[in-house]
PDB file of N, CA and C in Angstrom:
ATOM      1  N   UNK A   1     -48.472 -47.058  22.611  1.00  0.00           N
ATOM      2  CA  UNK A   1     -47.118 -46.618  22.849  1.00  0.00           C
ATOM      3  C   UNK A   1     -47.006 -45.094  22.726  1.00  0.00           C
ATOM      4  N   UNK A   2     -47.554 -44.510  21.415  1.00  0.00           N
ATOM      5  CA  UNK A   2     -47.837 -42.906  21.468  1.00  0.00           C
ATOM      6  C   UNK A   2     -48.317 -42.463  22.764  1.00  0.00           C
ATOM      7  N   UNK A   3     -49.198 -43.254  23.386  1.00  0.00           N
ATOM      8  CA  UNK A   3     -50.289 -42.365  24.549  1.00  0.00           C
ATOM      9  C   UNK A   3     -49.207 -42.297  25.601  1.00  0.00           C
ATOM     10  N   UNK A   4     -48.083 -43.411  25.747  1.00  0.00           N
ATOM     11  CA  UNK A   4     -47.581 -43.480  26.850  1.00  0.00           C
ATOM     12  C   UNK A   4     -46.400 -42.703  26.647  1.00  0.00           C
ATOM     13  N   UNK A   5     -45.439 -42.469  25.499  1.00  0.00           N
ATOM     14  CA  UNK A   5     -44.530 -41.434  25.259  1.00  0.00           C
ATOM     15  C   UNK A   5     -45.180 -40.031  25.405  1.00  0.00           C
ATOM     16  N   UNK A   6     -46.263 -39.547  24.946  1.00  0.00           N
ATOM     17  CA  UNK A   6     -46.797 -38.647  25.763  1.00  0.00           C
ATOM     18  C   UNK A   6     -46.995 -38.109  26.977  1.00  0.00           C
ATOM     19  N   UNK A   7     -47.494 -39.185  27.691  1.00  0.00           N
ATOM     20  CA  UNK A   7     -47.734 -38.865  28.827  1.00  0.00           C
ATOM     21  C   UNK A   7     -46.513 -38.663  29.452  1.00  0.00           C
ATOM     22  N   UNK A   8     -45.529 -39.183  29.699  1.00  0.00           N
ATOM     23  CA  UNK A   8     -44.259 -38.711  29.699  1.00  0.00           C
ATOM     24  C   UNK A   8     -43.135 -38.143  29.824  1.00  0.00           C
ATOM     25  N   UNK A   9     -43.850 -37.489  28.367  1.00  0.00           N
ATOM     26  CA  UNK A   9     -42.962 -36.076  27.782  1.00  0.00           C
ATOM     27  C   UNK A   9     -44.096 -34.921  28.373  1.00  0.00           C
ATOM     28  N   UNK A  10     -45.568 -34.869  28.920  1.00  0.00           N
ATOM     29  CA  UNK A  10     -46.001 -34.252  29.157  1.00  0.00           C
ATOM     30  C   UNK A  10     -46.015 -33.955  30.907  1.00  0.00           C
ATOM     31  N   UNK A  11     -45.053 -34.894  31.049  1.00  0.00           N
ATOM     32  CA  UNK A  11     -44.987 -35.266  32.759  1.00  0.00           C
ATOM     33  C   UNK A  11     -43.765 -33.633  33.065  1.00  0.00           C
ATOM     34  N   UNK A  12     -42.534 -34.638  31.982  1.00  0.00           N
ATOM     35  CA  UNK A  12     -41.501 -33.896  32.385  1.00  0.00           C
ATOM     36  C   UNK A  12     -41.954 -32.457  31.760  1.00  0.00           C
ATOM     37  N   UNK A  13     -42.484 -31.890  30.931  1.00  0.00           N
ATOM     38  CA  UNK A  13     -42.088 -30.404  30.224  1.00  0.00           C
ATOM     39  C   UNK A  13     -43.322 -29.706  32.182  1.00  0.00           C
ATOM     40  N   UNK A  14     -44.411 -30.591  32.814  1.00  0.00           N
ATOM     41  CA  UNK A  14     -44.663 -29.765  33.617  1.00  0.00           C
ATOM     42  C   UNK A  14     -43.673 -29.374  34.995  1.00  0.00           C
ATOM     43  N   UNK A  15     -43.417 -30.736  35.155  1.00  0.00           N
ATOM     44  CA  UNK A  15     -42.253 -30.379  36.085  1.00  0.00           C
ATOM     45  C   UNK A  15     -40.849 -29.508  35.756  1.00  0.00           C
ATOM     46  N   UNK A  16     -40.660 -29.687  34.493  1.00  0.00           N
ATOM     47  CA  UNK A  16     -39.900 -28.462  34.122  1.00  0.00           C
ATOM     48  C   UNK A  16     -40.092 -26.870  34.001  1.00  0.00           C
ATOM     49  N   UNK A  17     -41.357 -26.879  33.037  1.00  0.00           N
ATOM     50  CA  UNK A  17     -42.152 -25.353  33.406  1.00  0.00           C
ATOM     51  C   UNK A  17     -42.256 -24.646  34.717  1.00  0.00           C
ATOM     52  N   UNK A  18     -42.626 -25.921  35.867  1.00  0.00           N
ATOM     53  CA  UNK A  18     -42.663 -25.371  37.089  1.00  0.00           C
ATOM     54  C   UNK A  18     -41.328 -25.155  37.696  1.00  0.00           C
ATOM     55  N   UNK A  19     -40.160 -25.551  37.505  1.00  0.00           N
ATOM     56  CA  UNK A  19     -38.802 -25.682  38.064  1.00  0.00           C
ATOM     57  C   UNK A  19     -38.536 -23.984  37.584  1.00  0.00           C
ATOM     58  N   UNK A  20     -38.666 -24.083  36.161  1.00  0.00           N
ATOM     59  CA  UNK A  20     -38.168 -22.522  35.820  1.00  0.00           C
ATOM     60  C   UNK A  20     -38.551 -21.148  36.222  1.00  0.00           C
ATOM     61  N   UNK A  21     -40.341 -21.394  36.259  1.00  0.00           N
ATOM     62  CA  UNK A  21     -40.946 -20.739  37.001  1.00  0.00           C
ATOM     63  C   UNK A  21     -40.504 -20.023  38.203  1.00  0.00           C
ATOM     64  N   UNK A  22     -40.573 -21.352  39.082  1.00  0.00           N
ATOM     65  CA  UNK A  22     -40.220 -21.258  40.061  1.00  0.00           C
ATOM     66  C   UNK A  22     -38.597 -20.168  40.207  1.00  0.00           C
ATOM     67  N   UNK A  23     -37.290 -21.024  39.404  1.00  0.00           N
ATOM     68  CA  UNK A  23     -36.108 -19.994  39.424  1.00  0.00           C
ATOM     69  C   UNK A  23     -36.146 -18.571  39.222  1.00  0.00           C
ATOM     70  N   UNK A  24     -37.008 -18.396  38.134  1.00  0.00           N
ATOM     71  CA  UNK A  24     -36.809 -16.941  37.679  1.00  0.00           C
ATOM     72  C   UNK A  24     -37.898 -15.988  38.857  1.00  0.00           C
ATOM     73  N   UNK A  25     -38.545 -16.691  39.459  1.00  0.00           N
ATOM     74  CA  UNK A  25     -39.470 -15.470  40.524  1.00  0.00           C
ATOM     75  C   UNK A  25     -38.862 -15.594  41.973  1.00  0.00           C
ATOM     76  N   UNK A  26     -37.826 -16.282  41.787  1.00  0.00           N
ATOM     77  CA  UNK A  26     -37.167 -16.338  43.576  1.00  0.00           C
ATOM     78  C   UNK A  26     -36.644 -14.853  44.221  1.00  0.00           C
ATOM     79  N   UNK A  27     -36.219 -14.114  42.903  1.00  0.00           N
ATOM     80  CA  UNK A  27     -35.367 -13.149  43.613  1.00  0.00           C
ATOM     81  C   UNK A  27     -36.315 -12.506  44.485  1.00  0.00           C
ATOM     82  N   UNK A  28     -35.942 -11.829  45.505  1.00  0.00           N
ATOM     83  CA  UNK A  28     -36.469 -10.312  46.615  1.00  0.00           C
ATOM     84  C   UNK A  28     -37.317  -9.473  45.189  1.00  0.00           C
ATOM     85  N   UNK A  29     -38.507  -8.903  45.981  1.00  0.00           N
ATOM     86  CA  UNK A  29     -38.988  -8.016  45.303  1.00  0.00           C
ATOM     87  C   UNK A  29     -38.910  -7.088  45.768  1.00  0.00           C
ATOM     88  N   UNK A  30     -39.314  -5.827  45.190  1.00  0.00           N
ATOM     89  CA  UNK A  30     -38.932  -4.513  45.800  1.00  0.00           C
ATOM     90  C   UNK A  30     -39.786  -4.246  47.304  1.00  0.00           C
ATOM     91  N   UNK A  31     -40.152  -4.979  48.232  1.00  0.00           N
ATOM     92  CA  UNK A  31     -40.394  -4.729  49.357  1.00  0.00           C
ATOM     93  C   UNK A  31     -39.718  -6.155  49.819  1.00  0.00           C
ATOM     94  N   UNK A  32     -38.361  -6.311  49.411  1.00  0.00           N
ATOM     95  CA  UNK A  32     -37.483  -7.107  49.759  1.00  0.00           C
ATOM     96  C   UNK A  32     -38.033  -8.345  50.359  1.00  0.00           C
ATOM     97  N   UNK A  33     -39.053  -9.107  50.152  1.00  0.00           N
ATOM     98  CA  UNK A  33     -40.081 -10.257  50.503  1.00  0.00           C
ATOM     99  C   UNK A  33     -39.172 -11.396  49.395  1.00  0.00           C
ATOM    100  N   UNK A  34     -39.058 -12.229  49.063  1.00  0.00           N
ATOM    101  CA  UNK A  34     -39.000 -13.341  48.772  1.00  0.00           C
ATOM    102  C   UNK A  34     -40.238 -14.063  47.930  1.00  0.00           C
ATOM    103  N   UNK A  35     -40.327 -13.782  46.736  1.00  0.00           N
ATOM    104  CA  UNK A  35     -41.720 -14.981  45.883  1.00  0.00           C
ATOM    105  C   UNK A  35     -42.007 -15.840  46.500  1.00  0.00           C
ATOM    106  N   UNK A  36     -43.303 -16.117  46.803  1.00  0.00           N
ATOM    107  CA  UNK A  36     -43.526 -17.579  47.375  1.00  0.00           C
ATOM    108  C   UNK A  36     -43.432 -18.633  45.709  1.00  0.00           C
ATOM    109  N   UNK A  37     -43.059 -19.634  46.259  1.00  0.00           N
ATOM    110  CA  UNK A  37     -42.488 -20.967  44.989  1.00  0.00           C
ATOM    111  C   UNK A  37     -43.868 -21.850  45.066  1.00  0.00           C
ATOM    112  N   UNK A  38     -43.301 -22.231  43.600  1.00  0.00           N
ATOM    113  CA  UNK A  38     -44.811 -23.256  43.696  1.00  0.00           C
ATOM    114  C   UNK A  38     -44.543 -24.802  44.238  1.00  0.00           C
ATOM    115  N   UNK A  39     -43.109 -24.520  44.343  1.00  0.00           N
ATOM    116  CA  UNK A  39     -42.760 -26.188  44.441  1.00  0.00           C
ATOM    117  C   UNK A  39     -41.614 -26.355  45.640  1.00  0.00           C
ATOM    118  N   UNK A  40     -41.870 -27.306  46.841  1.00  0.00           N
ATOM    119  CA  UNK A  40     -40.668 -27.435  47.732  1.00  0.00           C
ATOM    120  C   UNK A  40     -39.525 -28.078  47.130  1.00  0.00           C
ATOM    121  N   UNK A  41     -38.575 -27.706  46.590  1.00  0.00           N
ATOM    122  CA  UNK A  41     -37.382 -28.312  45.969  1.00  0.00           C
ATOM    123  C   UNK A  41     -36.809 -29.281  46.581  1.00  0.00           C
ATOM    124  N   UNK A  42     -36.685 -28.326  47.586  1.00  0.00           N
ATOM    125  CA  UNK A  42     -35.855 -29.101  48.972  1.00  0.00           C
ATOM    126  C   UNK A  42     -36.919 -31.043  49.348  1.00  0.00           C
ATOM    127  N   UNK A  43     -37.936 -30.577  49.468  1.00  0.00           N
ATOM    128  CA  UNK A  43     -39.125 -31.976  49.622  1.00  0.00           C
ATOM    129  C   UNK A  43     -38.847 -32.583  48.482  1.00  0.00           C
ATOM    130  N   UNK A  44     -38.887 -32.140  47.554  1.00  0.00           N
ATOM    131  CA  UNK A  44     -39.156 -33.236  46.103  1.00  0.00           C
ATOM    132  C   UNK A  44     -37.322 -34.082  46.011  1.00  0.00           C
ATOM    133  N   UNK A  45     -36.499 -33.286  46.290  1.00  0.00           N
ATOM    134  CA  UNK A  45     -34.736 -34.050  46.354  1.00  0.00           C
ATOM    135  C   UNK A  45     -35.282 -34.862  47.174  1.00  0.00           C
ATOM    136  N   UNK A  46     -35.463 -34.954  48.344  1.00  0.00           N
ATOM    137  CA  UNK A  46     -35.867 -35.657  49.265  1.00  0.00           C
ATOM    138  C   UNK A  46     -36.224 -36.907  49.297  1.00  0.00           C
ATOM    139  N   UNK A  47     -37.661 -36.777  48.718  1.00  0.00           N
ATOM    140  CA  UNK A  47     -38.560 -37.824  48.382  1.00  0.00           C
ATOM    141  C   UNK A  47     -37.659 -38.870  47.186  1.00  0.00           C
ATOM    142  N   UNK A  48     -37.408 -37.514  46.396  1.00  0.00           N
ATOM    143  CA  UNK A  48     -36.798 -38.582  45.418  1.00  0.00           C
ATOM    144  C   UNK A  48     -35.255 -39.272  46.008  1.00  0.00           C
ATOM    145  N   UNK A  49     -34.367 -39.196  46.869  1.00  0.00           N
ATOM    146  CA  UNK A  49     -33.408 -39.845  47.248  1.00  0.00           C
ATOM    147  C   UNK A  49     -33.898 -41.088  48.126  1.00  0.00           C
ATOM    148  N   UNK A  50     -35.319 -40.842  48.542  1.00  0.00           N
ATOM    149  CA  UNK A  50     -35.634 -42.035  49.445  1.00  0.00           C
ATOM    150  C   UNK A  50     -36.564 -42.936  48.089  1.00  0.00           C
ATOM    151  N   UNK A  51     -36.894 -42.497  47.332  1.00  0.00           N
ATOM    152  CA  UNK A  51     -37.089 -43.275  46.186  1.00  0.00           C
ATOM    153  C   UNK A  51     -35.733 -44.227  45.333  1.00  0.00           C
ATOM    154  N   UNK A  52     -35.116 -43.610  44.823  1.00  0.00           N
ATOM    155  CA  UNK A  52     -33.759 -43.893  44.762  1.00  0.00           C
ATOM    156  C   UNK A  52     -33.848 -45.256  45.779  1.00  0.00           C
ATOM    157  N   UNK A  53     -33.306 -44.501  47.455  1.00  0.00           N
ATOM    158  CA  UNK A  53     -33.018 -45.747  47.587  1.00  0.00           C
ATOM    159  C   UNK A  53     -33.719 -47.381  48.153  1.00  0.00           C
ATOM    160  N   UNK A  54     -35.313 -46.811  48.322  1.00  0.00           N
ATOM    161  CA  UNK A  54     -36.034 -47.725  47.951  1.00  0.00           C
ATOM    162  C   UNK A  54     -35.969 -48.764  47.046  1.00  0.00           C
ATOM    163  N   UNK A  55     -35.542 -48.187  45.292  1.00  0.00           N
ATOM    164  CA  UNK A  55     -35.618 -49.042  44.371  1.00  0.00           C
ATOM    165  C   UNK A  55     -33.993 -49.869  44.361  1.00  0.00           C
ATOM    166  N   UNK A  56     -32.909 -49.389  44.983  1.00  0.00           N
ATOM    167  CA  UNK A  56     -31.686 -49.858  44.938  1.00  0.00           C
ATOM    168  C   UNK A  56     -32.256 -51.045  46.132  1.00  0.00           C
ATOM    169  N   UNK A  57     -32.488 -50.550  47.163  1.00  0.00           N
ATOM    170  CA  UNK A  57     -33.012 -51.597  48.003  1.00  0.00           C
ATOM    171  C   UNK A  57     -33.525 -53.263  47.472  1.00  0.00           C
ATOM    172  N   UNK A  58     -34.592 -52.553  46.704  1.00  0.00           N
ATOM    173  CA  UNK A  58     -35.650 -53.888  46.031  1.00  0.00           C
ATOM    174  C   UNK A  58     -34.699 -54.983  45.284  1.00  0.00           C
ATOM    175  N   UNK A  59     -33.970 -53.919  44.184  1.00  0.00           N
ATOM    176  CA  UNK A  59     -32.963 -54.380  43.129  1.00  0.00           C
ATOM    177  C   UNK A  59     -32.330 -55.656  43.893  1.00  0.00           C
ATOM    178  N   UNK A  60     -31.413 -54.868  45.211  1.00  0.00           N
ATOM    179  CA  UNK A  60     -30.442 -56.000  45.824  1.00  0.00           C
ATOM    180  C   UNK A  60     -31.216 -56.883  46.490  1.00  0.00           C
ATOM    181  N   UNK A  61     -32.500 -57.028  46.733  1.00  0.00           N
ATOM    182  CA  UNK A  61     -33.245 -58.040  47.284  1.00  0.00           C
ATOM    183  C   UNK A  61     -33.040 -59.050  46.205  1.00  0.00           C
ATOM    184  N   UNK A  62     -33.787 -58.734  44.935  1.00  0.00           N
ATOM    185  CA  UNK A  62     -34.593 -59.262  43.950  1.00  0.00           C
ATOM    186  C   UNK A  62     -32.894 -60.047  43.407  1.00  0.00           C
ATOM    187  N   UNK A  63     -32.260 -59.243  43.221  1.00  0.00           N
ATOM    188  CA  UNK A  63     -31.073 -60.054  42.986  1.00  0.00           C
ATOM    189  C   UNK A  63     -30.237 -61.119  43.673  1.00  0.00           C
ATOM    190  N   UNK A  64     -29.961 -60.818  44.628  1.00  0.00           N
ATOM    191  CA  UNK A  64     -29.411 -61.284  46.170  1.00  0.00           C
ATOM    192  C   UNK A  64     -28.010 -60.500  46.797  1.00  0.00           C
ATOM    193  N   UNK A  65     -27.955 -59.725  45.900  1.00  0.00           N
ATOM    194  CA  UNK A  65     -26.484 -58.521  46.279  1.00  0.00           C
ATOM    195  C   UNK A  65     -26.941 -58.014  47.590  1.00  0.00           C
ATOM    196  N   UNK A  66     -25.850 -58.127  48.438  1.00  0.00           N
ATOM    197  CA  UNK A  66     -26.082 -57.319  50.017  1.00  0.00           C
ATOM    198  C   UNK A  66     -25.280 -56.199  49.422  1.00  0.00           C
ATOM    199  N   UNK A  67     -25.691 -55.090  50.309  1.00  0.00           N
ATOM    200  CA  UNK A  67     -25.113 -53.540  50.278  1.00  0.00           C
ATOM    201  C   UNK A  67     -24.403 -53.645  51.168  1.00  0.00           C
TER     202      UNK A  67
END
């Protein structure tokens, strides 16, 4: 149970490290360029809304609720 609360909490603090990362180097630099990001934000909402509604999907199967 430790190994798996770990893993976890070690999931989210990377995806968080990288989120912040990512915020604080967006601004223009002084040859007005744009940071390249380590992470597509825009892709990962994405993925995760078609995840989302993948699992709402399954749910109303597994149950028998129509949407």
């Amino acid at each position: 149970m430790r190994f798996i609360f770990g893993l976890l909490v070690g999931i989210v603090l990377t995806v968080g490290c990288a989120y912040v990362v990512d915020t604080m180097h967006s601004a223009p630099g002084p040859d007005q360029k744009e940071a390249a990001r380590m992470v597509n934000w825009e892709v990962v909402n994405d993925n995760l809304k078609g995840l989302s509604t993948s699992i709402q999907d399954g749910w109303s199967r597994l149950t028998g609720h129509k949407a």
